[in-house]
C-alpha atoms as a PDB file:
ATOM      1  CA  UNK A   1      17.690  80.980  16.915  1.00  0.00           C
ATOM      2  CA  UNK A   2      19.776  79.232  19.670  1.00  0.00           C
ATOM      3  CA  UNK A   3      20.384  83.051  21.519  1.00  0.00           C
ATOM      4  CA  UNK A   4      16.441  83.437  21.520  1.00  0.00           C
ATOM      5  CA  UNK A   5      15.990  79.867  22.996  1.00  0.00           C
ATOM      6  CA  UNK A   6      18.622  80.443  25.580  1.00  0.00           C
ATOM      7  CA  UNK A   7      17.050  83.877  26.535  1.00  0.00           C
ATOM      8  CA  UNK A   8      13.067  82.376  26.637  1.00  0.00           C
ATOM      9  CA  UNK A   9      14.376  79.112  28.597  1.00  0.00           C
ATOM     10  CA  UNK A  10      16.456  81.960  31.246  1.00  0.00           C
ATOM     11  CA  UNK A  11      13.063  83.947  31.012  1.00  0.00           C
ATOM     12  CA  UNK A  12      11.197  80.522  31.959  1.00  0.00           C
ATOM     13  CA  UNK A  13      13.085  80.004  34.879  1.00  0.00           C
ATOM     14  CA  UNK A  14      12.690  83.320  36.704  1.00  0.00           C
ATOM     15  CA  UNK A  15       9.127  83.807  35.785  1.00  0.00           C
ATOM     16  CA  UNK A  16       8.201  81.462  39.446  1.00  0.00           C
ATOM     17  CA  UNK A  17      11.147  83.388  41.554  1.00  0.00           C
ATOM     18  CA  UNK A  18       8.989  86.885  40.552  1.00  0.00           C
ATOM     19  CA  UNK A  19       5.846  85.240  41.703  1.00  0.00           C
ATOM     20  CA  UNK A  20       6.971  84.004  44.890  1.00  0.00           C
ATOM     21  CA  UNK A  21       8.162  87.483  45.701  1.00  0.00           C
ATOM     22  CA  UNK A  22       4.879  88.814  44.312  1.00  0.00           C
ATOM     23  CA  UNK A  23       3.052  86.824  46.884  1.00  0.00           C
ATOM     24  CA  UNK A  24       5.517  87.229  49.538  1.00  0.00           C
ATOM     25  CA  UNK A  25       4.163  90.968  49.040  1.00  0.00           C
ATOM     26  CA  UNK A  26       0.667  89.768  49.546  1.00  0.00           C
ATOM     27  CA  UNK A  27       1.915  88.007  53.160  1.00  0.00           C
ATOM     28  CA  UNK A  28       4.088  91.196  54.273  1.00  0.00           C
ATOM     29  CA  UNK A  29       1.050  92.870  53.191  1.00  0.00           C
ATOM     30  CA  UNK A  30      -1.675  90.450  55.158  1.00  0.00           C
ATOM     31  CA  UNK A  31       1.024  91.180  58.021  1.00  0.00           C
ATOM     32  CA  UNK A  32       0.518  94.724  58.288  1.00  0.00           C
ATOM     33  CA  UNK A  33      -3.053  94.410  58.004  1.00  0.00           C
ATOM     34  CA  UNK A  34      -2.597  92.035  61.479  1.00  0.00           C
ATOM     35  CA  UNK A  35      -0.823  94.341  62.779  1.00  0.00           C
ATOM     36  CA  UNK A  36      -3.883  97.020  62.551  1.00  0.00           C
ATOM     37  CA  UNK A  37      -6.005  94.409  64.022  1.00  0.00           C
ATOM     38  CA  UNK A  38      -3.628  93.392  67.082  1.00  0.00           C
ATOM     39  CA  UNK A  39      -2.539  97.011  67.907  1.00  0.00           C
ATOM     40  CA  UNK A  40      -6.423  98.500  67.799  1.00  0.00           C
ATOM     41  CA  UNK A  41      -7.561  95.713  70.347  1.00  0.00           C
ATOM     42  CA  UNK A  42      -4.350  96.500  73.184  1.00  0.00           C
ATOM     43  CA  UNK A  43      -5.139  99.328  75.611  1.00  0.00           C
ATOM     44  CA  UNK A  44      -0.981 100.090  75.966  1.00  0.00           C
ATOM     45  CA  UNK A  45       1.630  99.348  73.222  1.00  0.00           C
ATOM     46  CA  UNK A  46       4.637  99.345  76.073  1.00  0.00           C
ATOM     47  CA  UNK A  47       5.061  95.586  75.872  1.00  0.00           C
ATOM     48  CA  UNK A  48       4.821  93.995  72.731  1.00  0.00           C
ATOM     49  CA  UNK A  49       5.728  90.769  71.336  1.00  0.00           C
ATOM     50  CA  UNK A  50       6.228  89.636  67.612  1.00  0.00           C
ATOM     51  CA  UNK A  51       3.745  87.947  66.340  1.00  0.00           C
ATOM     52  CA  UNK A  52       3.610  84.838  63.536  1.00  0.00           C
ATOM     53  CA  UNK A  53       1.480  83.501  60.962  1.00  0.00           C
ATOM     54  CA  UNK A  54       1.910  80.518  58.830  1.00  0.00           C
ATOM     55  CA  UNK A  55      -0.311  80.802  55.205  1.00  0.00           C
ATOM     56  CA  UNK A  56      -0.209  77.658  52.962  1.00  0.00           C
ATOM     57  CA  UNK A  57       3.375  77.592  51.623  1.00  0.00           C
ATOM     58  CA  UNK A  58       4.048  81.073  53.310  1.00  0.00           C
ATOM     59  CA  UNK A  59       3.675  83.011  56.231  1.00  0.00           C
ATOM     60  CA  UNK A  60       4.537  86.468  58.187  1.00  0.00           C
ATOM     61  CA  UNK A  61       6.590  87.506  61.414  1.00  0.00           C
ATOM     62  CA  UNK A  62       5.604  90.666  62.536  1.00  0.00           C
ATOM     63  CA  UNK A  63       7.845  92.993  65.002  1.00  0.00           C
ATOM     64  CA  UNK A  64       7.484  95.743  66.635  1.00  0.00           C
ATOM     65  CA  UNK A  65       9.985  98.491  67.565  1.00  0.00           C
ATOM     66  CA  UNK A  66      10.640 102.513  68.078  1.00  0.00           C
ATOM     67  CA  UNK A  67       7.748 102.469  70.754  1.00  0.00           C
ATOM     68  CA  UNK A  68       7.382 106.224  72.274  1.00  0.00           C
ATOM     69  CA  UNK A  69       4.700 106.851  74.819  1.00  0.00           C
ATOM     70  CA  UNK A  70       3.161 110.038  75.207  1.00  0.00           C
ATOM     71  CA  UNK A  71       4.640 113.514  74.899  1.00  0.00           C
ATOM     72  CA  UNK A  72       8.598 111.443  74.396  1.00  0.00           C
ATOM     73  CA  UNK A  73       8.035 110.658  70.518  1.00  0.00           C
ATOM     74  CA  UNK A  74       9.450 112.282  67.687  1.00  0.00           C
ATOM     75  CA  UNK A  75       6.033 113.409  66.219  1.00  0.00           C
ATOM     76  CA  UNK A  76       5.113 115.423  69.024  1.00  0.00           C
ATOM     77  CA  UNK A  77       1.742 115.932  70.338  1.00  0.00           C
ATOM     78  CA  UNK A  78       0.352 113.280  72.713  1.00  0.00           C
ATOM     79  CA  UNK A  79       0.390 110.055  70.467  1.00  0.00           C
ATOM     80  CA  UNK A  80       1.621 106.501  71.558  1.00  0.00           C
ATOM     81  CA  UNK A  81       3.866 105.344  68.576  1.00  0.00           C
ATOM     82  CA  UNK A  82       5.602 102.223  67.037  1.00  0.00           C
ATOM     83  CA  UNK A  83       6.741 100.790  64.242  1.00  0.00           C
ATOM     84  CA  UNK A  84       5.239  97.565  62.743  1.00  0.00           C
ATOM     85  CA  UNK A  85       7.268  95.542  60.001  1.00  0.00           C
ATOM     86  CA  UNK A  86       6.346  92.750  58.681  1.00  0.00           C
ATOM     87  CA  UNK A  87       8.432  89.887  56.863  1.00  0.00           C
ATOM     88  CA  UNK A  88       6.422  87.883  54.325  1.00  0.00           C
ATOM     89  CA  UNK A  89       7.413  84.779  52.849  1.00  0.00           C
ATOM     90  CA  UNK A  90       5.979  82.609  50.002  1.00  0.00           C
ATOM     91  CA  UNK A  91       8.639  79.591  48.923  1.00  0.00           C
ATOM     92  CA  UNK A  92      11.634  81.306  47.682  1.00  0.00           C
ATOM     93  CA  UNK A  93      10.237  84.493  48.074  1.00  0.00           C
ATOM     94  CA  UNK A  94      10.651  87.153  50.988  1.00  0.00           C
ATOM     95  CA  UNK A  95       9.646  90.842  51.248  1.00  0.00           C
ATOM     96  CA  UNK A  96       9.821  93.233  54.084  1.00  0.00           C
ATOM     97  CA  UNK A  97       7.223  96.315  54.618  1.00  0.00           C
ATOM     98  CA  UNK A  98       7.040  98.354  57.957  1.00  0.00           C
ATOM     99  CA  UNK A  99       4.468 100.976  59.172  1.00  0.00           C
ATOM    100  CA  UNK A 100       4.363 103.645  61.581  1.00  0.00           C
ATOM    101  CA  UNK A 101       1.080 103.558  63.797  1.00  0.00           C
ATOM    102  CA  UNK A 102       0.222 106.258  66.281  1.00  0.00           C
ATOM    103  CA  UNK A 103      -2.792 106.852  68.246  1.00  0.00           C
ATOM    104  CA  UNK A 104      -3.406 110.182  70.058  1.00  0.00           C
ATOM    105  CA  UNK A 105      -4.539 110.199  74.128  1.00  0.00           C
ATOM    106  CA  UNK A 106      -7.506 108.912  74.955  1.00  0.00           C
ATOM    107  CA  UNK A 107      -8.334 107.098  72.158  1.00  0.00           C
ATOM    108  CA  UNK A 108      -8.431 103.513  73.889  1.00  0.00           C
ATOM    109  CA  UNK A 109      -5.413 104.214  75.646  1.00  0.00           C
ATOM    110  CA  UNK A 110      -4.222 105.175  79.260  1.00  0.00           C
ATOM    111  CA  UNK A 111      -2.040 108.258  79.071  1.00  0.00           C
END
């Protein structure tokens, strides 16, 4: 009886840690999501800044990196690349996701 009480008060304890990170998900996540927003309204990617976000008890930084213009990136063709990750906090909690947007010439953009 004691082991079992030790295990469900250890149990107890972590259950808040696992939904912080859970949400800090949900932030990194809402990041990303920004990121579609702020990248779809700029005619050229070639200067970007990190952006923040505070959310109740959490928040996101956003960063940007890997930019390739036209013709110079790794995936070929003629897309304007660069990679988006986004750091999402909630309390304790902290998780990381990045993406990979590219947009091909002339969609918005000046080649």
């Amino acid at each position: 009886g004691y082991s079992m009480t030790r295990m469900m008060a250890a149990k107890q304890k972590s259950v808040p840690i696992t939904a912080y990170s859970s949400s800090a998900f949900y932030v990194a996540e809402g990041g990303i999501g920004y990121a579609v927003k702020y990248l779809s309204e700029l005619v050229s990617w070639s200067s970007l800044s990190d952006e923040s976000r505070s959310l109740g008890n959490g928040g996101f930084t956003v960063s940007f990196s890997d930019y390739c213009a036209h013709g110079s990136c790794p995936e070929g063709g003629t897309n304007m690349c660069v990679t988006a990750t986004s750091t999402g906090t909630y309390r304790d909690g902290t998780r990381v996701l990045a993406s990979r947007f590219c947009r091909e010439e002339g969609y918005g953009c000046i080649p």
